[in-house]
Structure formats: C-alpha cells, structure tokens
N, C-alpha and C. Protein backbone atom coordinates (compact mmCIF):
# COMPACT_ATOMS: atom_id res chain seq x y z
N UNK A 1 0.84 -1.17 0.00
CA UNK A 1 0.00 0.00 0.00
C UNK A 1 0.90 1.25 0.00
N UNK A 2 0.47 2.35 -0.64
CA UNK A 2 1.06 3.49 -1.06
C UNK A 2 0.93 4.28 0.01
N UNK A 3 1.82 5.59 0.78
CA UNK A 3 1.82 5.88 1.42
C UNK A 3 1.34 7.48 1.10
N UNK A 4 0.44 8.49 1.41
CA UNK A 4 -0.25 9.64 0.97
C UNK A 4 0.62 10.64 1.68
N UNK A 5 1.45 11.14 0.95
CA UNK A 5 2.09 12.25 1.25
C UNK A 5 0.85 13.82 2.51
N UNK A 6 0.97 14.24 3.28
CA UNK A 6 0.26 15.14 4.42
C UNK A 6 -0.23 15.96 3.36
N UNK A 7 0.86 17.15 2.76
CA UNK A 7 -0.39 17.87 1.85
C UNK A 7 -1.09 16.93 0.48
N UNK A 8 -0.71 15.89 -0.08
CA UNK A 8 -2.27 15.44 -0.53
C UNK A 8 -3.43 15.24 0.01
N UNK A 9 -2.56 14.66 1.33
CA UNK A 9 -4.16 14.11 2.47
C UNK A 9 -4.76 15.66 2.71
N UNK A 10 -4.45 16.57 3.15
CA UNK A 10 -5.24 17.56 3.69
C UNK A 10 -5.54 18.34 2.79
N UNK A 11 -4.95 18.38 1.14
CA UNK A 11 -6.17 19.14 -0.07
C UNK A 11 -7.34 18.10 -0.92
N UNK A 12 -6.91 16.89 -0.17
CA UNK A 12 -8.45 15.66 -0.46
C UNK A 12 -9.26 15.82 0.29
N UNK A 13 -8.73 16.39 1.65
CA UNK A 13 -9.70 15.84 2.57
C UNK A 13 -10.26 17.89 2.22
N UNK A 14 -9.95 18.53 2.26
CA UNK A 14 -10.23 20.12 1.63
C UNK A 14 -11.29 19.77 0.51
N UNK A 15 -10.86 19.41 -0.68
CA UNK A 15 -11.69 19.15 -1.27
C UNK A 15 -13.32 17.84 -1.26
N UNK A 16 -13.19 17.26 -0.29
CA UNK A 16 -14.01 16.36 -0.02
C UNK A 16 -15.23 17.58 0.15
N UNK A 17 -14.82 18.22 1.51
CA UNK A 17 -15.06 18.89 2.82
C UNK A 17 -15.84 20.25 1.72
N UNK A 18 -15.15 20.73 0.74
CA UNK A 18 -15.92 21.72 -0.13
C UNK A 18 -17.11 20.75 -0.84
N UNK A 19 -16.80 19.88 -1.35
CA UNK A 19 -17.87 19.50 -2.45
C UNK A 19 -19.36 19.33 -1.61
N UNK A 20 -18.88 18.12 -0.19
CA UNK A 20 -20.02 17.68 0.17
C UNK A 20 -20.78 19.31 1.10
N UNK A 21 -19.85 20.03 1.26
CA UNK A 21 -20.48 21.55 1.90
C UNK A 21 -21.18 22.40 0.43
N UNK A 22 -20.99 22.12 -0.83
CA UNK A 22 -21.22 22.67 -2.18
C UNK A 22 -22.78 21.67 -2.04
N UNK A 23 -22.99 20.37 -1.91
CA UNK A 23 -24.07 19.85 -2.24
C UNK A 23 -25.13 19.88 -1.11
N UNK A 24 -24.75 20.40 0.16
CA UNK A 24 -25.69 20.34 0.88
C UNK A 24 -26.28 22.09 0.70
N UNK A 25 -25.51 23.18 0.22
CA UNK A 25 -26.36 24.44 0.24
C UNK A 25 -26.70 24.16 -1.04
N UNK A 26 -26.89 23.61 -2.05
CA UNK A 26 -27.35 23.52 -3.60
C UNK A 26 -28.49 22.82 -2.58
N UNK A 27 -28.68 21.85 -2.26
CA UNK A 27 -29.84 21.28 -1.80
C UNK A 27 -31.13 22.02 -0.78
N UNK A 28 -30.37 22.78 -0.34
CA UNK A 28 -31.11 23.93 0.78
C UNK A 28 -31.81 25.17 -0.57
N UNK A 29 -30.74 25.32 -1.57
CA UNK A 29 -31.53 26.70 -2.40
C UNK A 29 -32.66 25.74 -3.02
N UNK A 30 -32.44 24.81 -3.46
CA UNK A 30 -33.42 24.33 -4.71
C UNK A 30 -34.70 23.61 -3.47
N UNK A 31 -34.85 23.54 -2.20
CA UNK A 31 -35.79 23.19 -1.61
C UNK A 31 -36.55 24.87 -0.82
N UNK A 32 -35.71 25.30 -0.53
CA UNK A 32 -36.36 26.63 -0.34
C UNK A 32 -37.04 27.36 -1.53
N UNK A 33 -36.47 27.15 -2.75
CA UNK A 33 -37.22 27.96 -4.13
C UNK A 33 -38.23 26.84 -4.51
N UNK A 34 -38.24 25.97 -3.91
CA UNK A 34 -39.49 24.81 -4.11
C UNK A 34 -40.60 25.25 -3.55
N UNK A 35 -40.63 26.28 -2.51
CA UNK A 35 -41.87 26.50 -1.72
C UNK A 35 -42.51 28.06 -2.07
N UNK A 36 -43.89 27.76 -1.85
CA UNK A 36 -44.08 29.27 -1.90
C UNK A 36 -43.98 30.30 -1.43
N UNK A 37 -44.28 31.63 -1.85
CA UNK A 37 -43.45 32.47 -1.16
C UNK A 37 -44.96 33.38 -0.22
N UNK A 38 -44.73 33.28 0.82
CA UNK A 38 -46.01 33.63 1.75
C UNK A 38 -46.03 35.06 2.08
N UNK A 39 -46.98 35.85 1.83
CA UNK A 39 -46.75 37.18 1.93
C UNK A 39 -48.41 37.53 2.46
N UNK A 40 -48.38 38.75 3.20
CA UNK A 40 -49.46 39.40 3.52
C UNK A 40 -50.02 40.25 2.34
N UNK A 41 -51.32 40.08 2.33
CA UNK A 41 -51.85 40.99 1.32
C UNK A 41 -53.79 41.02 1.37
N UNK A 42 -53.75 41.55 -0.01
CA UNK A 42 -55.45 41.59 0.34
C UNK A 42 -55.98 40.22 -0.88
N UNK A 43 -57.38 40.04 -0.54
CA UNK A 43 -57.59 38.89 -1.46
C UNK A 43 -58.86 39.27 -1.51
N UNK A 44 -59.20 39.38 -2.91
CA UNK A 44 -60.80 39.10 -2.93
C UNK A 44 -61.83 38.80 -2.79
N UNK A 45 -63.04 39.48 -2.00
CA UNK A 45 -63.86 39.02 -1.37
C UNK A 45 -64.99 39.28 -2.18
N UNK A 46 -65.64 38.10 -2.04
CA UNK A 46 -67.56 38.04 -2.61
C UNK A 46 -68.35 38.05 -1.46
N UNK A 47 -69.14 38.80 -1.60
CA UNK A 47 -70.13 38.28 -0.52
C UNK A 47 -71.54 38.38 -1.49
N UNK A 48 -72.07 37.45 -0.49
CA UNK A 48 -73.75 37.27 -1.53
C UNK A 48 -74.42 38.51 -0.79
N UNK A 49 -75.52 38.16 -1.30
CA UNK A 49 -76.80 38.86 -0.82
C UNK A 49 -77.50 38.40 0.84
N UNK A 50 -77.71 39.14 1.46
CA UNK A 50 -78.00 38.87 3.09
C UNK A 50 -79.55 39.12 2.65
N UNK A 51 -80.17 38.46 3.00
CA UNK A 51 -81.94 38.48 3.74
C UNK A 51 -82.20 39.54 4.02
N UNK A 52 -83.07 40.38 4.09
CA UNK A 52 -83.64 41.21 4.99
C UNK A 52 -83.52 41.07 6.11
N UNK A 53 -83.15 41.91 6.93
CA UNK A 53 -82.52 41.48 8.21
C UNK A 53 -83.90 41.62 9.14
N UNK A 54 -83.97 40.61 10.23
CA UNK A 54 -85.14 40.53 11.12
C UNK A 54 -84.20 40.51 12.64
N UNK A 55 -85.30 40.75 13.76
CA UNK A 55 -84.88 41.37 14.84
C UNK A 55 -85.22 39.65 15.31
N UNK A 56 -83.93 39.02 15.85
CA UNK A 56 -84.01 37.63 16.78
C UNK A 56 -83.34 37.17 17.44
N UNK A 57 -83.52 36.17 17.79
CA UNK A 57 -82.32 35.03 18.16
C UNK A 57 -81.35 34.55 17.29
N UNK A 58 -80.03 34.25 18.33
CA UNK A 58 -79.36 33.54 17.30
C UNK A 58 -79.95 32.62 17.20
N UNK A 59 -80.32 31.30 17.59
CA UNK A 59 -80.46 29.75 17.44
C UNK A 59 -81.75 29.89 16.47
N UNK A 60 -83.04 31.11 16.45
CA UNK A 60 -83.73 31.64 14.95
C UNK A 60 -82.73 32.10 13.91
N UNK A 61 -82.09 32.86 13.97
CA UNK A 61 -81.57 33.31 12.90
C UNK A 61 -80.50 32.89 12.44
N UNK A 62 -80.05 31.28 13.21
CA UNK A 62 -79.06 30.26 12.45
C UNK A 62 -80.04 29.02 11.43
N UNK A 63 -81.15 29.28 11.61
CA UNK A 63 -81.73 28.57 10.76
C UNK A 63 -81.90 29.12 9.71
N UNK A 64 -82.25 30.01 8.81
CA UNK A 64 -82.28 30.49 7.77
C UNK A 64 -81.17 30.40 7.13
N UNK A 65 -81.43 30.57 5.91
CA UNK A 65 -79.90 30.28 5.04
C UNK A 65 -78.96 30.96 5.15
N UNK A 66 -77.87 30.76 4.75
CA UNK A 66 -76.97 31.35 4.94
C UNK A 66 -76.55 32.34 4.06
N UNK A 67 -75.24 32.93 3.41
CA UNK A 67 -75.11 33.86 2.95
C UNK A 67 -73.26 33.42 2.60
N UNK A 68 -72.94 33.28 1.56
CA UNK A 68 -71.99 32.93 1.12
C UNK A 68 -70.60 34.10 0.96
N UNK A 69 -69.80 34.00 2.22
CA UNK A 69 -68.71 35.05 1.44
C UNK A 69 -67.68 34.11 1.32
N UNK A 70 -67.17 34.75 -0.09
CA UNK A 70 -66.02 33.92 -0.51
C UNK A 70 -64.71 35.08 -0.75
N UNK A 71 -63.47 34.08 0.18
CA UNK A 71 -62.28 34.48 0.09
C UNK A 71 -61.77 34.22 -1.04
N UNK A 72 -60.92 34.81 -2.39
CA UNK A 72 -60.16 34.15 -3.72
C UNK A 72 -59.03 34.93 -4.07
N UNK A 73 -58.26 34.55 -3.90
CA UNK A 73 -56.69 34.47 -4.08
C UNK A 73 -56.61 34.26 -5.70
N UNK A 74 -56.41 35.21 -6.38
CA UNK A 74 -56.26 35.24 -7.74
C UNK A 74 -54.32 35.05 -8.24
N UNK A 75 -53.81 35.29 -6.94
CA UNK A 75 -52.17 35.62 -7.36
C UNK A 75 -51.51 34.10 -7.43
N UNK A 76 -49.72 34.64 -7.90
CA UNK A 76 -49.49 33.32 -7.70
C UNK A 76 -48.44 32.70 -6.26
N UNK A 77 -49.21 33.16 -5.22
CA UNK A 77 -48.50 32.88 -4.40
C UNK A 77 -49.14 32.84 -3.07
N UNK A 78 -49.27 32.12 -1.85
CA UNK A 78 -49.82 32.11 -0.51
C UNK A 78 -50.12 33.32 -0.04
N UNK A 79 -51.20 33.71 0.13
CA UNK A 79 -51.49 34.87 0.83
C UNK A 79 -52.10 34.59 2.57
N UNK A 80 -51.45 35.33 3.93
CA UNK A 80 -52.12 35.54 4.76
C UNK A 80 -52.90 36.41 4.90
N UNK A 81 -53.86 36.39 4.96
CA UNK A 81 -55.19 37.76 5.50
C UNK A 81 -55.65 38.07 7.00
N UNK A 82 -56.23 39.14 7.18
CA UNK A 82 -56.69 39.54 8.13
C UNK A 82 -58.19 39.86 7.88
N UNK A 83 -59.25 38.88 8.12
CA UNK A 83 -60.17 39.53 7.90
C UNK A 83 -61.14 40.41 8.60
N UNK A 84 -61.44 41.82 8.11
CA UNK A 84 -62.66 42.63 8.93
C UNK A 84 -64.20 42.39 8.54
N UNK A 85 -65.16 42.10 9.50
CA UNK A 85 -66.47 42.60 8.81
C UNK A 85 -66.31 44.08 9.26
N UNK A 86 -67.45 45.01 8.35
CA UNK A 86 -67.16 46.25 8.49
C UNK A 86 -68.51 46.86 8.76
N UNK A 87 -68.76 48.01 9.45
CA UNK A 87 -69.87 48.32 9.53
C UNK A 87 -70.01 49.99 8.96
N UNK A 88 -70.63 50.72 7.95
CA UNK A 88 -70.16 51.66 7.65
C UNK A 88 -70.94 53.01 9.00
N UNK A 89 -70.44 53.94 8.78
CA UNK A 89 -70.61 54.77 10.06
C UNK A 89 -72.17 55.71 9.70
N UNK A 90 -72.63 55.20 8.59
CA UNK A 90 -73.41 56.32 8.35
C UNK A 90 -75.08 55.12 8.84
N UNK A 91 -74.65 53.66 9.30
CA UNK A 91 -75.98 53.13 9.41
C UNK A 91 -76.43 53.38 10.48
N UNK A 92 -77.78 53.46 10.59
CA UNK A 92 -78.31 54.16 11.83
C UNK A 92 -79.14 52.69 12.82
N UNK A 93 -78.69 51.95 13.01
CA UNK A 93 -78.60 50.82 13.52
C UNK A 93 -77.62 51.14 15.09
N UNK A 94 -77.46 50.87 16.15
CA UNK A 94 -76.51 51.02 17.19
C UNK A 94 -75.58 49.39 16.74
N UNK A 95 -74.45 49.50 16.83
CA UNK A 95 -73.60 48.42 16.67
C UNK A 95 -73.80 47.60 17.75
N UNK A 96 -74.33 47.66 18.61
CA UNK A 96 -74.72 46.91 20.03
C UNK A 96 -75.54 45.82 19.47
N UNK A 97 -76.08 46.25 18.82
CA UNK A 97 -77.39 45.50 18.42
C UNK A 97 -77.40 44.68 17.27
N UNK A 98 -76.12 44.42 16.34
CA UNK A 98 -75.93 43.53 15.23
C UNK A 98 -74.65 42.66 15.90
N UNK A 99 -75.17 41.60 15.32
CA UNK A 99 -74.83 39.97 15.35
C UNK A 99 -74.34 39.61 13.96
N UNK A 100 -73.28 38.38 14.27
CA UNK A 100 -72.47 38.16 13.12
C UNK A 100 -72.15 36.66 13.43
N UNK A 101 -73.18 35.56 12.55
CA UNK A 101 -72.45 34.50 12.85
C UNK A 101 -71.22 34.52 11.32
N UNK A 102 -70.17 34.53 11.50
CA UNK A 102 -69.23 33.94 10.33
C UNK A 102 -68.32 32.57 10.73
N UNK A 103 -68.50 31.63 9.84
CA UNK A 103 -67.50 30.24 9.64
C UNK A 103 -67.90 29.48 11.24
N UNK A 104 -69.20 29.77 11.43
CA UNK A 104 -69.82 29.02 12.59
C UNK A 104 -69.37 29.71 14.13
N UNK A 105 -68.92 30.60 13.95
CA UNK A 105 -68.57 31.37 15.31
C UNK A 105 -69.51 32.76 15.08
N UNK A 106 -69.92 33.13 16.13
CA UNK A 106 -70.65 34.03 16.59
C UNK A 106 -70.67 35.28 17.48
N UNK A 107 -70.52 36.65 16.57
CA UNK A 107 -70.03 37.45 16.95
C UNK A 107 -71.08 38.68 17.47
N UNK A 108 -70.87 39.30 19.00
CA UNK A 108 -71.53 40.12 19.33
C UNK A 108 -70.39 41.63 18.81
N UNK A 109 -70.82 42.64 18.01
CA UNK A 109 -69.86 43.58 17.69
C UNK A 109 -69.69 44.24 18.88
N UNK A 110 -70.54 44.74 19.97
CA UNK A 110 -70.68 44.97 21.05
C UNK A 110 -69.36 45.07 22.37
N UNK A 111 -68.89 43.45 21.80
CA UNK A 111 -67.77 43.33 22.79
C UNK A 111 -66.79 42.27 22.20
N UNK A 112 -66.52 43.50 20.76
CA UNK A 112 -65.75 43.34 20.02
C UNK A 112 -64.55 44.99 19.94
N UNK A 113 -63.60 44.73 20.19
CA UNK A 113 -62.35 45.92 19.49
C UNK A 113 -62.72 46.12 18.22
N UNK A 114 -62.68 47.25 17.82
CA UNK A 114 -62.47 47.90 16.55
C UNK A 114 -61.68 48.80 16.45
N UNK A 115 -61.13 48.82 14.56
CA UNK A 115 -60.90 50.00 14.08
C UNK A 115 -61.42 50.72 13.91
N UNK A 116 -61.54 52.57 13.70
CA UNK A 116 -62.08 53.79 12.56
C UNK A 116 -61.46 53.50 11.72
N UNK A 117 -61.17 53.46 11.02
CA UNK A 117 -60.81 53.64 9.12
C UNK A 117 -61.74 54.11 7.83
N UNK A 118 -61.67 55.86 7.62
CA UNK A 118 -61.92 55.82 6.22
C UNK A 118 -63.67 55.47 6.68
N UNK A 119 -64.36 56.39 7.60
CA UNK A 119 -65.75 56.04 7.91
C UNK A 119 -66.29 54.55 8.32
N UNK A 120 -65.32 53.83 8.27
CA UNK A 120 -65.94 52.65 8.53
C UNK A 120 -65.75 52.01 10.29
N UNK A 121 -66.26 50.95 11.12
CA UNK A 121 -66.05 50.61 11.76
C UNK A 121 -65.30 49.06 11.37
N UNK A 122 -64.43 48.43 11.57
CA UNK A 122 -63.78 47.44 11.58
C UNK A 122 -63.82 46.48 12.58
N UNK A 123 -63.94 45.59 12.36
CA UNK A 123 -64.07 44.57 13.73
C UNK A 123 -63.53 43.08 13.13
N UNK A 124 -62.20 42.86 13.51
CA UNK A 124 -61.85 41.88 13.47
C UNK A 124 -62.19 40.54 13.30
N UNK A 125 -62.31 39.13 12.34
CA UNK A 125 -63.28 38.23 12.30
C UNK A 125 -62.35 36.64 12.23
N UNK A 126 -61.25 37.47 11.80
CA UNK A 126 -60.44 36.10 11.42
C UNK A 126 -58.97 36.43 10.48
N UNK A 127 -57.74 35.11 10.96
CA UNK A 127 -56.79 35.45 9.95
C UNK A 127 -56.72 33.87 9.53
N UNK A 128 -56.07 33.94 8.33
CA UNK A 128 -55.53 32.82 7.98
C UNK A 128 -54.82 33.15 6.77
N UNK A 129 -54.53 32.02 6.22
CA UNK A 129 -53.67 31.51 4.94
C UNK A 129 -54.58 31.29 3.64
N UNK A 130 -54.36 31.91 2.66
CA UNK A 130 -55.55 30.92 1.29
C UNK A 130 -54.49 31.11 0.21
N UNK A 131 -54.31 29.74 -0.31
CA UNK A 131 -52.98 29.06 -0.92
C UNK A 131 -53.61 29.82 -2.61
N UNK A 132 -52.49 29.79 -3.38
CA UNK A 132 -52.74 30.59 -4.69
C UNK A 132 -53.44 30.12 -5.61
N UNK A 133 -54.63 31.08 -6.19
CA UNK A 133 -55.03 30.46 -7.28
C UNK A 133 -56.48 29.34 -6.55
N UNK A 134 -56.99 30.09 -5.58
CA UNK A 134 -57.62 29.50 -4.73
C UNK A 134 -58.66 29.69 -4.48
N UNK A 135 -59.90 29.48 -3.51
CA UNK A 135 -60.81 30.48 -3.09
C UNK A 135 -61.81 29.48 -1.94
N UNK A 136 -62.04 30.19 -0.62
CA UNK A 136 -62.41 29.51 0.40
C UNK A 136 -63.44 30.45 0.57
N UNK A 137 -65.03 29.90 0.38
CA UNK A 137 -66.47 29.80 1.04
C UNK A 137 -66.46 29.50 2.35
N UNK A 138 -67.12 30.83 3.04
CA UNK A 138 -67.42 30.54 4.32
C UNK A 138 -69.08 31.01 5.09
N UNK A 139 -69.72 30.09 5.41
CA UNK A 139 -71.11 30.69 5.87
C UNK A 139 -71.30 31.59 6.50
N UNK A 140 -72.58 32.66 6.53
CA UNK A 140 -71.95 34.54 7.13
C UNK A 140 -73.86 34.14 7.31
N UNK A 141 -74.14 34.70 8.39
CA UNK A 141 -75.45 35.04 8.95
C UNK A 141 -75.42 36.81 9.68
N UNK A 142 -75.96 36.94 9.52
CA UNK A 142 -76.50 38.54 9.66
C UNK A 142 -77.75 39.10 10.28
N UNK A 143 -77.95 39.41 11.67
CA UNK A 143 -79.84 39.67 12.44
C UNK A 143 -79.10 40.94 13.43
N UNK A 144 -80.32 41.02 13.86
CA UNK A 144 -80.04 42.28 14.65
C UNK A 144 -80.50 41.71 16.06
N UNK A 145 -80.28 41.71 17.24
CA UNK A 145 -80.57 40.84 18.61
C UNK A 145 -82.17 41.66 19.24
N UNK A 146 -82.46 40.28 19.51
CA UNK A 146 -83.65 40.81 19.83
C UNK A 146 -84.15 41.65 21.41
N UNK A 147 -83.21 42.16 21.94
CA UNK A 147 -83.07 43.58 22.63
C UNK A 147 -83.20 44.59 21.97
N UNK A 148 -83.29 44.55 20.86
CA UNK A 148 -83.59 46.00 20.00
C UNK A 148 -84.99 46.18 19.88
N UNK A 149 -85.19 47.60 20.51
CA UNK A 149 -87.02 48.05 20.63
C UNK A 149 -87.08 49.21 19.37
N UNK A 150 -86.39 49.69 18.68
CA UNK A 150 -86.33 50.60 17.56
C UNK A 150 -87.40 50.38 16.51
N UNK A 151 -87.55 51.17 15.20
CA UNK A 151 -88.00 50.42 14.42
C UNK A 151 -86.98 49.97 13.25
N UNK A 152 -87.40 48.46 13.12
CA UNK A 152 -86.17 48.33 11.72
C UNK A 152 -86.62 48.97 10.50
N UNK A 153 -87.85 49.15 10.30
CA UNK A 153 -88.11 49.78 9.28
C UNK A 153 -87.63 51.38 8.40
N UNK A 154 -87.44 51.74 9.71
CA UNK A 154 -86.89 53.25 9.37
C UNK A 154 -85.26 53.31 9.28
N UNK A 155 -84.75 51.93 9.99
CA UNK A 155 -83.08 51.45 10.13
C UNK A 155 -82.71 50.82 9.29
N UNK A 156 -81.22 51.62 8.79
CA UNK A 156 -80.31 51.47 7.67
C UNK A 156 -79.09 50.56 8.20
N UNK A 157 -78.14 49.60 7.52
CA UNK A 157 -77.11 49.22 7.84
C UNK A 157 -76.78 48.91 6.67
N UNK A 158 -75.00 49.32 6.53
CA UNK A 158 -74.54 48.94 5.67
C UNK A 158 -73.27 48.46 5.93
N UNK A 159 -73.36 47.06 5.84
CA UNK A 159 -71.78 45.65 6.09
C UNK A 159 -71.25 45.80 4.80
N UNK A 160 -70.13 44.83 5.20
CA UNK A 160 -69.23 44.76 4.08
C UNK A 160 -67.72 43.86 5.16
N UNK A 161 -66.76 43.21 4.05
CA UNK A 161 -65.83 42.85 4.66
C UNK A 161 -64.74 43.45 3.88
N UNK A 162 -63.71 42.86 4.92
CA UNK A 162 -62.33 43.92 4.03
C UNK A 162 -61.10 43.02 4.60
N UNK A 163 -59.95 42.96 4.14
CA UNK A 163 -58.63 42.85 4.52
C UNK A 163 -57.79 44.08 4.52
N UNK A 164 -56.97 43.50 6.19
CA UNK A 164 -55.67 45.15 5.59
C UNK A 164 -54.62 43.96 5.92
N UNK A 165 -53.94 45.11 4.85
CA UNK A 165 -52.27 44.15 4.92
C UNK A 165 -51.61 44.77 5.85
C-alpha cells in the first residue's frame, strides 16, 4: 500500500469537505425555491346577498340560510389575510345591536375591538392563509338581537368585509 504524502491528504480531505459543503447548500436553495413564497396581502372578497334582516335570536336566525362570502386568491402565491367585517358609520342601527355569525362562530360587535378607518367601523373576524389560485367559502349570517325596541323599518345598515395588509 502506497503511502499519501500530508499535503495530498489535507487538499483531499479540503476538497471532499468543499464539495459535500457545495451539495448540501445547492440542496437547501433548490428546496427553499421549491416552496411558496407567503406574503401578507389583500384577497378578494364576494359576498352574496343577506336576507332582509329581522330582529331575533341567534339559534332563529341560524336557521335560515346562509349567505356565502367567498375568500379568492387570484395571485401566484400564498397569501395571509386579516379579515374585517365592516360596519359603515353612516348606518343608523346602534352596533350593540348587530350579530355576526361567520364560519360558525358568533359574533356580538358589542364586545368586540375595533378600528375607525376611512368612515368605517372594523371589527376583526379572522386570519388565515388561502394558498394561490384558490378560493375559500365561508357561511356569514347577519340579524339584529332581539333587545332592540327601535323600528327596523326606518333602520339602515350597511356591512361589508375587508382585509388590511
């Protein structure tokens, strides 16, 4: 057996030591550019048409149909959202008094935090993720609680949802 002179051994073992350190960050870029790239932003929202709103209960006014808003991610890449329902400032409704079931949870605005923004009231509903090229339906119910002695007839409200990035 041949005997390996010190500097061959230590520019083999150099070069070993580069290649297999060369194939493990080639393996780290091409698995990191494998994934998508997740960013905050806004995503398109549908919402259907709400009922005429009636003065009730929730466990009444979870029976009636529902009301379809849909989240859709048109881009090409993961978006997180923040979603608001919104209440605009000019409805003459007291916010005390509207109810929000969305995605089966049930919201009193009442004793809920909000934003002002731009005339609107904001009230926080939900965050998540909706992957690209996508779009997530979620069931939205809408009544006014039946502690309200007003008349609805003469009472305006105007909802809406929103994302901020």
């Amino acid at each position: 057996m041949k005997k390996i002179n010190k500097k061959t051994y230590i520019f083999l073992k150099f070069l070993f030591t580069f290649l297999l350190l060369f194939i493990v960050v080639m393996f780290l870029i091409v698995t990191v550019l494998k994934h998508e790239t997740i960013t905050y932003g806004k995503v398109d929202i549908n919402v259907g048409k709400y009922p005429k709103l009636k003065v009730s209960n929730e466990e009444s006014a979870l029976t009636n149909e529902s009301t379809i808003v849909s989240l859709d991610n048109n881009s090409e890449s993961v978006i997180n959202y923040k979603l608001y329902f919104t209440v605009d400032k000019t409805s003459t409704i007291d916010t005390k008094y509207i109810r929000l079931n969305f995605n089966n949870k049930t919201y009193d605005l009442s004793k809920i935090n909000y934003l002002e923004i731009n005339n609107k009231y904001y009230y926080f509903i939900q965050e998540g993720t909706i992957d690209a090229k996508t779009s997530d339906p979620f069931d939205s119910y809408l009544w006014i609680d039946s502690s309200f002695n007003g008349d609805l007839n003469e009472s305006k409200i105007f909802v809406d949802y929103d994302t901020l990035a």
